[in-house]
C-alpha atoms as a PDB file:
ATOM      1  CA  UNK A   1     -69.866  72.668 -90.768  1.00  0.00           C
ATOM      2  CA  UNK A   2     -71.932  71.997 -93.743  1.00  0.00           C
ATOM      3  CA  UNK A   3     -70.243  69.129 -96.043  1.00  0.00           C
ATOM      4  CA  UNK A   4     -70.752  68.467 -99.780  1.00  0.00           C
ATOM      5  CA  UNK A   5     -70.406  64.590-100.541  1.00  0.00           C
ATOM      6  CA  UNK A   6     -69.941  63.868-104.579  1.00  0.00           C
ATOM      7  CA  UNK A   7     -70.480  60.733-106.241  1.00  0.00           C
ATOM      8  CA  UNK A   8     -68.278  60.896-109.425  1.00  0.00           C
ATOM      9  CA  UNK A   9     -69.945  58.647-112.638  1.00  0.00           C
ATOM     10  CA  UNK A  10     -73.308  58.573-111.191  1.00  0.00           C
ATOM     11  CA  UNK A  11     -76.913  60.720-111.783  1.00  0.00           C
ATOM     12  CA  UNK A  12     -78.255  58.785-108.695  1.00  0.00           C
ATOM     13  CA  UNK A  13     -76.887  56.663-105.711  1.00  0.00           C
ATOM     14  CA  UNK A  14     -78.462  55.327-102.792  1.00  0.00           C
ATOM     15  CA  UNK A  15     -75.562  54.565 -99.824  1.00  0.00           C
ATOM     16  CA  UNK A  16     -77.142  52.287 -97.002  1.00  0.00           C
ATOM     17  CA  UNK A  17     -74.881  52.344 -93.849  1.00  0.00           C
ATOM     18  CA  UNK A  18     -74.901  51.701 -90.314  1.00  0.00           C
ATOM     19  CA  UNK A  19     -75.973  48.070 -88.756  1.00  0.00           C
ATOM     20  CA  UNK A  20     -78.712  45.728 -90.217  1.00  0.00           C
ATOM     21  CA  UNK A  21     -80.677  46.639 -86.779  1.00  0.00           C
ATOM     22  CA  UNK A  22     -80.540  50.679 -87.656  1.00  0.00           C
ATOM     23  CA  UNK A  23     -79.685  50.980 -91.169  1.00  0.00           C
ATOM     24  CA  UNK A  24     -79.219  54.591 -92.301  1.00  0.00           C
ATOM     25  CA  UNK A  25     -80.089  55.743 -96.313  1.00  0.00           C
ATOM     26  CA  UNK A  26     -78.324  58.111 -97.732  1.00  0.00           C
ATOM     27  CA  UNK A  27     -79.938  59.471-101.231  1.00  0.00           C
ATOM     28  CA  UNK A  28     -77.324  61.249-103.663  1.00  0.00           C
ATOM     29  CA  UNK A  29     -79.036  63.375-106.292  1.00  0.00           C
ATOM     30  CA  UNK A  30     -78.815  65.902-108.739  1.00  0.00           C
ATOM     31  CA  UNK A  31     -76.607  64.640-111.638  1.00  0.00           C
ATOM     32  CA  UNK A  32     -76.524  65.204-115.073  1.00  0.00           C
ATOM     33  CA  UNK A  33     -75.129  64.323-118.260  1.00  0.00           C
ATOM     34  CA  UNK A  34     -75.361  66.175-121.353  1.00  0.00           C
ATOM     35  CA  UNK A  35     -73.269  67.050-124.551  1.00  0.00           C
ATOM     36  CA  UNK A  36     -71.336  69.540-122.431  1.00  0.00           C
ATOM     37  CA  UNK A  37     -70.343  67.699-119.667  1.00  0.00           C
ATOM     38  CA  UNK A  38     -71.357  65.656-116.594  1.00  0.00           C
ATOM     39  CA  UNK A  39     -71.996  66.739-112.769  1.00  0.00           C
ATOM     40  CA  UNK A  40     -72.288  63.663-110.211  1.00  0.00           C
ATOM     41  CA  UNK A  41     -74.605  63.246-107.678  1.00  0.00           C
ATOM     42  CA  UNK A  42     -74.338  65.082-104.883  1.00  0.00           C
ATOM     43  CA  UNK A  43     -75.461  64.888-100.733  1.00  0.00           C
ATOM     44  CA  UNK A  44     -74.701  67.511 -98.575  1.00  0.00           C
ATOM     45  CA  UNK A  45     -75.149  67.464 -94.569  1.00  0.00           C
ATOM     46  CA  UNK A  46     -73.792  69.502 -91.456  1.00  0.00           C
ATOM     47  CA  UNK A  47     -74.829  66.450 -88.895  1.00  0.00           C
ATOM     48  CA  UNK A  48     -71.299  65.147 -88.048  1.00  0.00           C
ATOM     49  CA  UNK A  49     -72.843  61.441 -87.294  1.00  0.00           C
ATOM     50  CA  UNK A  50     -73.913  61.129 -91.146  1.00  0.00           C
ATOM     51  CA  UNK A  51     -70.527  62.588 -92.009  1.00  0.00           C
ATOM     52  CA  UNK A  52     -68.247  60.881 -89.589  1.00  0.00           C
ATOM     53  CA  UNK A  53     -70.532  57.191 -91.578  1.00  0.00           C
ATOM     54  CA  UNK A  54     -70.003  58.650 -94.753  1.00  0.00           C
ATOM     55  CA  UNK A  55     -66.098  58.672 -94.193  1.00  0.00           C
ATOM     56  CA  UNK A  56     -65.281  55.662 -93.072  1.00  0.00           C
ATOM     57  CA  UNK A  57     -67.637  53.664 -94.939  1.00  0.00           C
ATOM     58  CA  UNK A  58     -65.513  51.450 -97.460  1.00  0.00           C
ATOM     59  CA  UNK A  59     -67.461  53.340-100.370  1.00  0.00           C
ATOM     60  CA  UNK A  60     -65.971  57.045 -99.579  1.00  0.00           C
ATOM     61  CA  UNK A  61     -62.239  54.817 -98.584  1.00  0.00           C
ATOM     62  CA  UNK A  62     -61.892  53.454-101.789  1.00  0.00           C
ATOM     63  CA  UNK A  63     -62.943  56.884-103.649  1.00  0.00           C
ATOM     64  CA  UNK A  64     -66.362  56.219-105.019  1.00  0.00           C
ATOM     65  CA  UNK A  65     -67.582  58.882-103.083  1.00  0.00           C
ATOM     66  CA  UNK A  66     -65.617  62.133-102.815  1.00  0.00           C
END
């Protein structure tokens, strides 16, 4: 199942997880800000490994990443 990752306040975000011997990057894109409004960055992915270090990284725990 296909899962949409936001990251609220930012245009851009680069998320490096994993271990230091296979460290995995993670690029969040997409965001705008303009007189009307803002849309975060975004990162989408249906592989449950990138999902499953995407939610319990300490980034998505602490809400950074929705």
């Amino acid at each position: 199942m296909k899962k949409v990752y936001r990251a609220p306040g930012y245009m851009e975000l680069t998320l490096v997880l994993g271990s230091r011997c296979a460290p995995v990057r993670i690029e969040f894109t997409g965001g705008r800000s303009s007189g009307y409004g803002c849309s975060p960055a975004e990162f989408s992915t249906d592989d449950p490994l990138l999902q499953c270090l995407i939610e319990s990284s300490p980034e998505y725990l602490k809400g950074y990443i929705v």
